[in-house]
Protein backbone atom coordinates (compact mmCIF):
# COMPACT_ATOMS: atom_id res chain seq x y z
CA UNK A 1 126.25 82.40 33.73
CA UNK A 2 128.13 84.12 31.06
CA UNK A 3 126.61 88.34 31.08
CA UNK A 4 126.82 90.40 27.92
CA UNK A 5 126.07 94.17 28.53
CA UNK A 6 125.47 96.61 25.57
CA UNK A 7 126.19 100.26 27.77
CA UNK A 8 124.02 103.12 26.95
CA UNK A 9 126.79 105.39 26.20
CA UNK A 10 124.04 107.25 23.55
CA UNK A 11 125.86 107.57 19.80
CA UNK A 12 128.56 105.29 20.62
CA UNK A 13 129.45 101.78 21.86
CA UNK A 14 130.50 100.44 25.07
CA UNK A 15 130.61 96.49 25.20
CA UNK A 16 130.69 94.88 29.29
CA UNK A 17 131.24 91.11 29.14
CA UNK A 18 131.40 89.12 32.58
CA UNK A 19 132.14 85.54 32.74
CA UNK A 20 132.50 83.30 35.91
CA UNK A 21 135.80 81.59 36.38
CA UNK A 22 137.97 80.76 39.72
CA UNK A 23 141.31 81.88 38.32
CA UNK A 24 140.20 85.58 38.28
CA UNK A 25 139.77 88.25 40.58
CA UNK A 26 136.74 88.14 42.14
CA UNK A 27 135.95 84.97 40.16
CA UNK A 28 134.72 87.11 36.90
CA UNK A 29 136.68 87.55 34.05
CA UNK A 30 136.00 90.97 32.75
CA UNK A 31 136.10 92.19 29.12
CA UNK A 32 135.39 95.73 28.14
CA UNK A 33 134.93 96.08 24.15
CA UNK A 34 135.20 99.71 23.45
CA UNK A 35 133.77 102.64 25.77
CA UNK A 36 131.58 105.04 23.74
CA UNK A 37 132.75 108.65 23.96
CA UNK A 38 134.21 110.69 26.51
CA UNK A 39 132.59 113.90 25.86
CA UNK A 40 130.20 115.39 28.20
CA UNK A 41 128.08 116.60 25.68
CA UNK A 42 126.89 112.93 25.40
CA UNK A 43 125.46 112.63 28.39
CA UNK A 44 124.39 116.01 29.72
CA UNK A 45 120.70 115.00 29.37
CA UNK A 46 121.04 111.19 30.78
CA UNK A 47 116.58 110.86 30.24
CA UNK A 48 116.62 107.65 28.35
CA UNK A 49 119.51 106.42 30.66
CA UNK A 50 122.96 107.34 28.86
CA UNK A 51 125.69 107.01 31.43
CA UNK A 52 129.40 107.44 30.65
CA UNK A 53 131.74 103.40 30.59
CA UNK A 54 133.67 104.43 33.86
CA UNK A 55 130.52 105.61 35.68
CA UNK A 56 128.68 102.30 34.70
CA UNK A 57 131.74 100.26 36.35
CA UNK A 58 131.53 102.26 39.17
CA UNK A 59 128.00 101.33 39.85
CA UNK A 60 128.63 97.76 38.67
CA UNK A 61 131.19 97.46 41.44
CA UNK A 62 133.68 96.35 38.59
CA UNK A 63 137.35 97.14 39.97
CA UNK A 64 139.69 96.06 37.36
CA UNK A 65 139.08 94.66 33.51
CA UNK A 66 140.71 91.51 32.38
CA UNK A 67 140.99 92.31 28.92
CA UNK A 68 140.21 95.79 27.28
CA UNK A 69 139.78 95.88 23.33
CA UNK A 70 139.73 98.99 20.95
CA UNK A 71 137.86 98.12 17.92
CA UNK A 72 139.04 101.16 15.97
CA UNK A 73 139.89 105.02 16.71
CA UNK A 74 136.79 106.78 16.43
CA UNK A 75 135.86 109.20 19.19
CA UNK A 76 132.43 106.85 19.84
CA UNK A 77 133.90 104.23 20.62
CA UNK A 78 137.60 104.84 21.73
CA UNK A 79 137.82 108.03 23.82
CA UNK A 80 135.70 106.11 26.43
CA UNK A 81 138.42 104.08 27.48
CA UNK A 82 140.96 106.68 28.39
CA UNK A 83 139.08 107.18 31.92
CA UNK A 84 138.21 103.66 32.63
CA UNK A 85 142.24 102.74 31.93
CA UNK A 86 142.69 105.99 34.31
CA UNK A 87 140.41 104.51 36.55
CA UNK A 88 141.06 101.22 37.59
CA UNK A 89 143.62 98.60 36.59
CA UNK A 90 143.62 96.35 33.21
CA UNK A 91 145.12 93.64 32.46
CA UNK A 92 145.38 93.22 28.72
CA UNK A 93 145.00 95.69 25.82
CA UNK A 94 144.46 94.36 22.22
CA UNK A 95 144.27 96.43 19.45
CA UNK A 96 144.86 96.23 15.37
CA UNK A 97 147.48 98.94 15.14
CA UNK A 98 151.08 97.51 15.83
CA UNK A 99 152.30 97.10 19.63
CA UNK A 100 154.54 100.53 19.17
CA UNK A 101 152.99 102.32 16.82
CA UNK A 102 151.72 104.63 19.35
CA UNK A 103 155.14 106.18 20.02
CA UNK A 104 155.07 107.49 16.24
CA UNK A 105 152.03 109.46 16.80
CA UNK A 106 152.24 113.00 18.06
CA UNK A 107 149.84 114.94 19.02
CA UNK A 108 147.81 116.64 16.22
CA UNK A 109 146.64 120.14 17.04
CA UNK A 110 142.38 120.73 16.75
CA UNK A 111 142.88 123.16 14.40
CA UNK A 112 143.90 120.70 11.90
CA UNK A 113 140.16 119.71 11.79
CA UNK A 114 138.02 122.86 10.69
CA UNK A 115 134.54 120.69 11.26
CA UNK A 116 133.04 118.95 14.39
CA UNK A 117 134.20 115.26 12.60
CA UNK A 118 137.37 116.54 12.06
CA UNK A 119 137.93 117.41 15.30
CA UNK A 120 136.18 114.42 17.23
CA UNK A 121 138.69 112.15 14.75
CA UNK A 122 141.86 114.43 16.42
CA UNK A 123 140.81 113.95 19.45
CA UNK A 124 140.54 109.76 19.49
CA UNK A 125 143.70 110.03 17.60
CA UNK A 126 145.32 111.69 20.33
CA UNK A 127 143.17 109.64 23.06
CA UNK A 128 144.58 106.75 21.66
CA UNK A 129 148.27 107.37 22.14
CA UNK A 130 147.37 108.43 25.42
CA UNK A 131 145.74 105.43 26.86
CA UNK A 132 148.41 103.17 25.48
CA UNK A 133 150.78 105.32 27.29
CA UNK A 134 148.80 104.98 30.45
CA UNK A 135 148.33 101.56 30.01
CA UNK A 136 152.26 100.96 29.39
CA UNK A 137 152.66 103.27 32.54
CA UNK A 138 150.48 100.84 34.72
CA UNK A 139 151.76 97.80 33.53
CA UNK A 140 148.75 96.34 31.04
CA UNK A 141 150.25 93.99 28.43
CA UNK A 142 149.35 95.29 24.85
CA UNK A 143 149.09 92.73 22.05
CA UNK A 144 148.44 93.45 18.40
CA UNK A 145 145.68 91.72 16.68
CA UNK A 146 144.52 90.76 12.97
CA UNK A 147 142.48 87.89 11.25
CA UNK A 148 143.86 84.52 11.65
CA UNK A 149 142.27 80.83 12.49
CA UNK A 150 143.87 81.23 15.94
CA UNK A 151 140.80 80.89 18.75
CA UNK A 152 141.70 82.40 21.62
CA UNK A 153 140.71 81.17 25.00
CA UNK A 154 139.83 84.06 27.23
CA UNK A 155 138.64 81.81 29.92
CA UNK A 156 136.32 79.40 31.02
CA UNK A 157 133.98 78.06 27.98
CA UNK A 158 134.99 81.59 26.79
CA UNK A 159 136.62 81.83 23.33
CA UNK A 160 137.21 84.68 21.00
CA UNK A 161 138.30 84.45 16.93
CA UNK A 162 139.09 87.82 15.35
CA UNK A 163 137.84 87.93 11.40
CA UNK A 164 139.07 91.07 10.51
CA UNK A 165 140.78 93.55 9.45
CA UNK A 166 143.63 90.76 7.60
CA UNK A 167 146.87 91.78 8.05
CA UNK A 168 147.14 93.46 5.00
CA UNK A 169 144.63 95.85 5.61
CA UNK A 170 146.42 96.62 9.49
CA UNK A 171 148.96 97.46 6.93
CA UNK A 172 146.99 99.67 4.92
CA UNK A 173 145.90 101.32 8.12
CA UNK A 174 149.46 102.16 9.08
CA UNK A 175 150.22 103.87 6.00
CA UNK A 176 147.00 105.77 6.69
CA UNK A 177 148.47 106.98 9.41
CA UNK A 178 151.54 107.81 8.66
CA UNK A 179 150.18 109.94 5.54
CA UNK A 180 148.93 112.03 8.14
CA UNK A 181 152.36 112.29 10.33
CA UNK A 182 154.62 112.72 7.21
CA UNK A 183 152.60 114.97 5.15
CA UNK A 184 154.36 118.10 3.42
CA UNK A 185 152.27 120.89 4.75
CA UNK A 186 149.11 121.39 6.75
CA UNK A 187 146.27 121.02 3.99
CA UNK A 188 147.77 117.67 2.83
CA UNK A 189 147.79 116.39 6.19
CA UNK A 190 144.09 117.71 6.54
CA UNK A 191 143.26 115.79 3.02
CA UNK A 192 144.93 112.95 4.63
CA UNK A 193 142.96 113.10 8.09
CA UNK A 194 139.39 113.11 6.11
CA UNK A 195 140.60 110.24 4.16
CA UNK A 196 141.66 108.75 7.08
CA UNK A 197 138.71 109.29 8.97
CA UNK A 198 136.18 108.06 6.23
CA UNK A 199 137.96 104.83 5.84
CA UNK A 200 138.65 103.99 9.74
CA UNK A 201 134.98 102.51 10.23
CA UNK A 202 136.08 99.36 7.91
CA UNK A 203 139.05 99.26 9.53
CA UNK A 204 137.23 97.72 12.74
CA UNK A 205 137.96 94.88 14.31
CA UNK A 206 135.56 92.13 14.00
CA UNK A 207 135.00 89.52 16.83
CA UNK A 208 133.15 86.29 17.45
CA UNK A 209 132.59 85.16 20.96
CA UNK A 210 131.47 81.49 21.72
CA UNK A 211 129.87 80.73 25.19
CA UNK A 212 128.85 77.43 25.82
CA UNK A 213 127.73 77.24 21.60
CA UNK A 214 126.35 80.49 22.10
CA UNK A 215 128.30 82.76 19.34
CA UNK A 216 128.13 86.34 19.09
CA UNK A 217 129.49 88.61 16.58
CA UNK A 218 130.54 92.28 17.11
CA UNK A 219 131.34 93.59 14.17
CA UNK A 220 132.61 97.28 15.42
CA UNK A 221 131.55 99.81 13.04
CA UNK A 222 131.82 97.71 9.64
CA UNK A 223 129.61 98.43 7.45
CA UNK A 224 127.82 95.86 4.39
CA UNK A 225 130.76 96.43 2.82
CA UNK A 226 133.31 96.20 5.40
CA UNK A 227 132.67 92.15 5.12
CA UNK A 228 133.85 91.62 1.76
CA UNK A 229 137.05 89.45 3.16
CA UNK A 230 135.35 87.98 5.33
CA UNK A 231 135.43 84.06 4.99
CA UNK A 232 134.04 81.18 6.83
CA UNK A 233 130.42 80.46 9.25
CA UNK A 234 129.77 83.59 10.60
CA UNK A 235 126.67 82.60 12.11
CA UNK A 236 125.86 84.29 15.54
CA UNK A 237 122.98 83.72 18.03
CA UNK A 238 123.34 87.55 18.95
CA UNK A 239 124.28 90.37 16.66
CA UNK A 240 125.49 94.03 17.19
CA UNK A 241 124.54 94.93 13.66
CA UNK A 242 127.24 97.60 12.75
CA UNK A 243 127.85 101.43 12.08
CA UNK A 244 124.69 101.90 14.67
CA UNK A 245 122.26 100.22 12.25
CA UNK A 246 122.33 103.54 9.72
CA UNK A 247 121.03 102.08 6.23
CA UNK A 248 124.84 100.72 5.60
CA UNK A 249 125.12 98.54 8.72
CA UNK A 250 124.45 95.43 7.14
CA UNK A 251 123.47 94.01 3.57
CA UNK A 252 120.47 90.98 3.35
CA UNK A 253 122.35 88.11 1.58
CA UNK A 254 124.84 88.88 4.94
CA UNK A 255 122.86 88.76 7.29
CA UNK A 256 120.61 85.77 5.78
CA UNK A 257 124.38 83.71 6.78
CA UNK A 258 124.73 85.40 10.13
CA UNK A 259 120.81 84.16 10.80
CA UNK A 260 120.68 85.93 14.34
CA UNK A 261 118.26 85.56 16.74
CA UNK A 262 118.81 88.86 18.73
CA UNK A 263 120.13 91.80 17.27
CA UNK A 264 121.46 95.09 19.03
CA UNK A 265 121.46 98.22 17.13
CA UNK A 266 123.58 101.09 19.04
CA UNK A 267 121.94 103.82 17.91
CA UNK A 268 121.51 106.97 20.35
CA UNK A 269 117.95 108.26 21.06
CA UNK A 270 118.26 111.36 18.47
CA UNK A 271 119.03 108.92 15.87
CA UNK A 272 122.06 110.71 14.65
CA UNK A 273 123.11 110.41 11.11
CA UNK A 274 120.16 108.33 10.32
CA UNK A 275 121.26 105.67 12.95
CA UNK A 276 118.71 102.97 13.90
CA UNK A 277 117.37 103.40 9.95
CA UNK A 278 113.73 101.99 9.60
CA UNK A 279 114.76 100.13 6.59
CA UNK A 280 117.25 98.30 8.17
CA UNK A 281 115.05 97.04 11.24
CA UNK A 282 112.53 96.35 8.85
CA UNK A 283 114.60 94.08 6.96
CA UNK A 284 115.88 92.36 10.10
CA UNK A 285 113.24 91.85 12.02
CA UNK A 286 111.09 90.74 9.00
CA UNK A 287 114.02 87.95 8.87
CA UNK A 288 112.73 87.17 12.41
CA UNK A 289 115.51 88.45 14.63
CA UNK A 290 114.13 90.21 17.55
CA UNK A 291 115.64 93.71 18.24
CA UNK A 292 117.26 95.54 21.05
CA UNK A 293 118.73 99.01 21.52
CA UNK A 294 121.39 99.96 23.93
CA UNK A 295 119.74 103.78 23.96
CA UNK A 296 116.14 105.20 23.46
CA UNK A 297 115.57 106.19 19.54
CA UNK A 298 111.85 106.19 18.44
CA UNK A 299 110.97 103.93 15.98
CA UNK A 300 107.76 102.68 16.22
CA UNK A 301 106.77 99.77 16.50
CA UNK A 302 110.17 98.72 16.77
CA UNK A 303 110.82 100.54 19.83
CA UNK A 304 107.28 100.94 20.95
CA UNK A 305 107.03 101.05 24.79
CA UNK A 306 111.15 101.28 25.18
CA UNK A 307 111.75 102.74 28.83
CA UNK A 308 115.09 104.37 29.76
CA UNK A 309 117.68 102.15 30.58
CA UNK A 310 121.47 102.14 31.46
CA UNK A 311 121.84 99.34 28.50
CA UNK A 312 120.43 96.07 27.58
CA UNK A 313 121.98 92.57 29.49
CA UNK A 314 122.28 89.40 27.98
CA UNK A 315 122.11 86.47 30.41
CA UNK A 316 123.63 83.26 28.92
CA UNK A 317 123.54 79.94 30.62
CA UNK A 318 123.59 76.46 29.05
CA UNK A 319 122.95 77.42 25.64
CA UNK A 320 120.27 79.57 27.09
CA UNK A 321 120.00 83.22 26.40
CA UNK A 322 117.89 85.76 28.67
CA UNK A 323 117.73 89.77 27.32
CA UNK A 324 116.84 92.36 29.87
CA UNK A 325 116.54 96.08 30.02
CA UNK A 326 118.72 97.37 32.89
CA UNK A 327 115.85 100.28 33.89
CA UNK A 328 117.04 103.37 34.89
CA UNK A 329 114.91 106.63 36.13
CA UNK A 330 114.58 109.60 34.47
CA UNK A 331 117.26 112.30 35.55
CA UNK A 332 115.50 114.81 37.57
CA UNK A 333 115.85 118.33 35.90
């Protein structure tokens, strides 16, 4: 039995997979996709169950990951990583950006970024060259990944296809970056750094699992139109709609071909930036998917009678799929 763990990391996304095979350690292949943010902030009041990616291993018992992936560099999603690489040992890093490019990105300064965004983009910029340099330091194999036809084995009955971003668009990403390093003076690397930082969410990389014919996409933080070069079935039995189900996350005529059965929206209980939109669930569940949410937001009646929870499990066995809330107390003021 294959499990599939959205974390409660609150505005962010932290993605636990766990599948049963001899040749690991332990007999578990581990896989962590992303790890939600790293900032305090995010989980000083833990009610509805937010607990930070390392903390969540910690209690899982989970000692080393197999594979660790970075979708893209936004602080929700990357800067979670840094102390689960610091934490305990992993054995492979893929990314989109280009084995080395790390070493060509110094450290920006905060006060490049004169707004909260700003500064949260800095600071996964900055995480990221970090944990590849930790990761280098411990020994973790880092591969570089795009869209191809390749399907990737991870292990047993386990497979993986990446869809996006095309190699072109890694490309494009580079030169992103490097607008930033090379600019002439500080206000055209700032106009760089928003551009940057507006464009990184379609940058994502977008992934479909297959267990035992059970396929599941995680699309990052692409949004409806992040899937234009997208080609191909992209059906999915389970769906992390992206960009934490905000109105953008995902068009109808798109999600009509992925058809899901279970969605996931990863939208944090104060429904930031319109996250967990009503239109959206609307539209989905009236399409007959049946929704989950790795945090608490109130929507009624699509999150009518939600308790708190450290994130939502999905149990797959023989083409089967189980859902569960993993319930978690209240934190005691």
């Amino acid at each position: 039995m294959m499990k599939l763990t959205f974390i409660n990391v609150g505005y962010g996304e932290a993605v636990l997979v766990e599948c049963p095979d001899a040749a690991y350690a332990g007999g578990t292949f581990t896989m962590l996709i992303d790890g939600g943010s790293a900032e305090a902030a995010e989980y000083a009041d833990n009610n509805t169950g937010r607990t930070p990616t390392a903390c969540f291993l910690k209690e899982r018992g989970i000692d080393h990951i197999d594979l660790m992936v970075s979708s893209h560099i936004h602080e929700d999603h990357l800067c979670g990583l840094l102390p689960v690489a610091q934490q305990i040992s992993v054995g492979r890093f893929w990314k989109s950006l280009p084995v080395e490019f790390w070493r060509k990105m110094p450290r920006l300064p905060l006060s490049l970024g004169p707004t909260t965004a700003l500064q949260k983009q800095i600071n996964a910029i900055n995480d990221y060259r970090t944990l590849c340099s930790t990761l280098e330091a411990k020994g973790t194999k880092i591969f570089s990944l795009c869209a191809s036809d390749k399907v990737y084995t991870l292990c047993q009955d386990l497979t993986l296809k990446v869809l996006a971003p095309s190699s072109k668009q890694v490309e494009q990403l580079v030169n992103m970056f490097l607008a930033v390093y090379q600019a002439a003076d500080e206000d055209a690397r700032r106009s760089a750094l928003i551009k940057l930082d507006s464009a990184m969410n379609n940058f994502s990389l977008v992934l479909l699992l297959e267990y035992q014919g059970v396929r599941i996409l995680l699309p990052g933080d692409t949004n409806r139109d992040g899937y234009a070069g997208i080609e191909g079935d992209i059906r999915a039995h389970i769906f992390k709609v992206g960009h934490h189900s905000q109105i953008d996350g995902i068009g109808l005529e798109k999600f009509e071909q992925i058809h899901p059965q279970y969605v996931v929206s990863c939208a944090s209980s104060d429904r930031r930036f319109g996250s967990a939109h009503p239109e959206i669930l609307k539209m989905m569940s009236g399409k007959g998917a049946k929704l989950f949410f790795s945090d608490c937001p109130n929507v009624p009646p699509y999150t009518d009678g939600l308790l708190p929870h450290q994130g939502v499990e999905f149990a797959i066995a023989d083409g089967r799929i189980t859902p569960r809330y993993l319930v978690s107390q209240p934190a005691t003021k």
